[in-house]
C-alpha atoms as a PDB file:
ATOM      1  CA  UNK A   1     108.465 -19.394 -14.286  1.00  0.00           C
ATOM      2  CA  UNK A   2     105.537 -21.779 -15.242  1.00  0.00           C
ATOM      3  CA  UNK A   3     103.090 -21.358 -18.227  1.00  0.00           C
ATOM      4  CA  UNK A   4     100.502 -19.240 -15.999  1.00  0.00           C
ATOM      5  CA  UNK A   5     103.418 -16.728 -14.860  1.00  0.00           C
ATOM      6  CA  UNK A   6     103.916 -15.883 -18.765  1.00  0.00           C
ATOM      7  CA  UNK A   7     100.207 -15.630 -19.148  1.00  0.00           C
ATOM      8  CA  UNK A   8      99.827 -13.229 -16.502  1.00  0.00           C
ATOM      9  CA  UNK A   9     102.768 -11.146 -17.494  1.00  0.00           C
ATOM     10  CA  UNK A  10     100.964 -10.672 -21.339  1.00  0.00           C
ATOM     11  CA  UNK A  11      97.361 -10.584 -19.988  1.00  0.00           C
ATOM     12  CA  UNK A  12      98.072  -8.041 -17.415  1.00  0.00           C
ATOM     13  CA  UNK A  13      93.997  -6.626 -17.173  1.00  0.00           C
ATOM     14  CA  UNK A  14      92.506  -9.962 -17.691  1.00  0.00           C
ATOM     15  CA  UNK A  15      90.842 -11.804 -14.484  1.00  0.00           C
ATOM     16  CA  UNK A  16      91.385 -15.850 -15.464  1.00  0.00           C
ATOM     17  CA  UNK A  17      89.602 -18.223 -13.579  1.00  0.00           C
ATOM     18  CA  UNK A  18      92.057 -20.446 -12.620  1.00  0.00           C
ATOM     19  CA  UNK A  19      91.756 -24.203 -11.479  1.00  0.00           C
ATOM     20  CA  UNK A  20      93.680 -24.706  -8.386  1.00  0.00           C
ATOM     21  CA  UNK A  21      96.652 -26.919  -8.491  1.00  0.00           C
ATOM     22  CA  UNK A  22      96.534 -27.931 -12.366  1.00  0.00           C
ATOM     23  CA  UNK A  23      98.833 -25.013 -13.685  1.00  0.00           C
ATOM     24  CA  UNK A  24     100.923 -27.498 -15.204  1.00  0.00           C
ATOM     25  CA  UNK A  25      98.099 -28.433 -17.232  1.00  0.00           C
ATOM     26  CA  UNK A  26      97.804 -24.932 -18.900  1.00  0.00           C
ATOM     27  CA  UNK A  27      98.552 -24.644 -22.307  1.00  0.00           C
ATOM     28  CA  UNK A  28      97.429 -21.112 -23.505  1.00  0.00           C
ATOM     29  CA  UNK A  29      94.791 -18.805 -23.841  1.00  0.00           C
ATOM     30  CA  UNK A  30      91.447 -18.888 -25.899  1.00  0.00           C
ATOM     31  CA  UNK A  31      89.532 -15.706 -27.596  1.00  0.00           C
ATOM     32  CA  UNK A  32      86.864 -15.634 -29.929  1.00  0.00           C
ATOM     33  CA  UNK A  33      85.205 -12.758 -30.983  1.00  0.00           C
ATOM     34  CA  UNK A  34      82.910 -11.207 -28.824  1.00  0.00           C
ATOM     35  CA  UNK A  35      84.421 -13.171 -25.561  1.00  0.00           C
ATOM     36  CA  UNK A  36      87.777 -11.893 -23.387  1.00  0.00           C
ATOM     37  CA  UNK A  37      90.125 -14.591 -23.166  1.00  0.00           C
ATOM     38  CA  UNK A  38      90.151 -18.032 -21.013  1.00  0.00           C
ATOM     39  CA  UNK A  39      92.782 -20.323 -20.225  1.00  0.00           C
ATOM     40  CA  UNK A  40      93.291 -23.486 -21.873  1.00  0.00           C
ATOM     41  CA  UNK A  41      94.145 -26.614 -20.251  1.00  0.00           C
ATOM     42  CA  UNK A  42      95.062 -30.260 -21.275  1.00  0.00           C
ATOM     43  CA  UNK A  43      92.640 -32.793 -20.509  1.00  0.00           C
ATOM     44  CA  UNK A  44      94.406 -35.302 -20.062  1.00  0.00           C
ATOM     45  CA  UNK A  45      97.331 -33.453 -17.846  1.00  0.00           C
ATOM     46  CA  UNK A  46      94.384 -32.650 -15.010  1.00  0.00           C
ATOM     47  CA  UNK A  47      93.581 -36.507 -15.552  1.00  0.00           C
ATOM     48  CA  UNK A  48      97.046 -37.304 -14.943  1.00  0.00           C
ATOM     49  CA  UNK A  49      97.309 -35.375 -12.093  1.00  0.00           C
ATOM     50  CA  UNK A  50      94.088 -36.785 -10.549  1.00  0.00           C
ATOM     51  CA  UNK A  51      95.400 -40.187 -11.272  1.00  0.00           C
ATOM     52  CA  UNK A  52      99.179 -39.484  -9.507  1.00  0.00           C
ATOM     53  CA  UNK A  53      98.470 -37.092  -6.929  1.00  0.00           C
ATOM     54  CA  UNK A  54      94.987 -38.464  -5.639  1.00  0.00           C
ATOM     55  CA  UNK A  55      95.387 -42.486  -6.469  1.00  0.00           C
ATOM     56  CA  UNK A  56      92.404 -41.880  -8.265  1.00  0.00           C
ATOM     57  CA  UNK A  57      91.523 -44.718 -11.221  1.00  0.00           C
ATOM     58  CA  UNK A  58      91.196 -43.009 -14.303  1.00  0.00           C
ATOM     59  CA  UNK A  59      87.453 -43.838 -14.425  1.00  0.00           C
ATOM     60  CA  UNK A  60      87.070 -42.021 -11.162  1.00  0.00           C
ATOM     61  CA  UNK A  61      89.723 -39.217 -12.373  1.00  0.00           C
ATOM     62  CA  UNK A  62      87.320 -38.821 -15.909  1.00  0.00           C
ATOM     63  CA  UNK A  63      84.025 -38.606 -13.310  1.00  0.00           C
ATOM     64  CA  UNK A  64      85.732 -36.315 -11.134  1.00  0.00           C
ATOM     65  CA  UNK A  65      87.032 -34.051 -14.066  1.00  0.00           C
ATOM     66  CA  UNK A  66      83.643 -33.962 -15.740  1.00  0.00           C
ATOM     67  CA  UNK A  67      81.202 -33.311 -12.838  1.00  0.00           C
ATOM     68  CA  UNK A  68      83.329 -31.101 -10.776  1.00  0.00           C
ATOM     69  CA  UNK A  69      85.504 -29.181 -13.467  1.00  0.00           C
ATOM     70  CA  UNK A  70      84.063 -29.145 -17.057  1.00  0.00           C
ATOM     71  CA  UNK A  71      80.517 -28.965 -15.765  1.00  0.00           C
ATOM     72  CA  UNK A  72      81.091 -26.013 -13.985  1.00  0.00           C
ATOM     73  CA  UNK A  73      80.263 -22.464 -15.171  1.00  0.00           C
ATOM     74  CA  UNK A  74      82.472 -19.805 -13.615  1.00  0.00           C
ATOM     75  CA  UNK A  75      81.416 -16.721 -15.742  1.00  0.00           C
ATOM     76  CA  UNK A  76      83.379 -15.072 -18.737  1.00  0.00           C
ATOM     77  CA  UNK A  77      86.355 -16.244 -18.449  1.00  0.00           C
ATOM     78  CA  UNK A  78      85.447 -20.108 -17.764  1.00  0.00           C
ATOM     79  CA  UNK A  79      88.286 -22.288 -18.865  1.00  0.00           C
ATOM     80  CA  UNK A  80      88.284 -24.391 -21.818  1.00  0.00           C
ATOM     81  CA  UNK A  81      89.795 -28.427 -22.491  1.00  0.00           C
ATOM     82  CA  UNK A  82      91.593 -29.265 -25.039  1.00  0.00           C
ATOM     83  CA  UNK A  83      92.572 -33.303 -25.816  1.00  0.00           C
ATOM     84  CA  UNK A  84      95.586 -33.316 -27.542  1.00  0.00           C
ATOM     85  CA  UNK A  85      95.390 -36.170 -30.268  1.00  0.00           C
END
């Protein structure tokens, strides 16, 4: 069972947007008040990925990732990045 199979069994009414093929990246779930909850994934994980998977250079991985991932606005429950330090 991976980290989105818990999440799902805890957030059983909540509709995540989910990014396709980075559920390894997950790390938990985000709420604020006011807001229903969003996954939260590690940067760096989906940059990994990008860089193993696709051969990707990690300045084409970072261009890809912001452009096509964190600039995009999929409603309510849009996804947030954390960058683990």
């Amino acid at each position: 069972m991976d980290k989105l199979d818990e999440i799902l069994e805890v957030y059983v009414d909540v509709e995540f947007q989910i990014i396709g093929g980075h559920n390894n990246a997950i790390v938990g779930v985000g709420e604020r008040f006011g807001s229903e909850p969003f996954l939260i994934y590690d940067k760096d994980l989906i940059l990994e990925e990008f860089i193993q998977r696709d051969k990707m250079t990690y300045d084409e991985a970072l261009e890809y990732f912001s452009y096509n991932i964190l600039g995009s606005y999929v409603g309510e429950h849009t996804p947030a990045f954390i960058t683990m330090v």
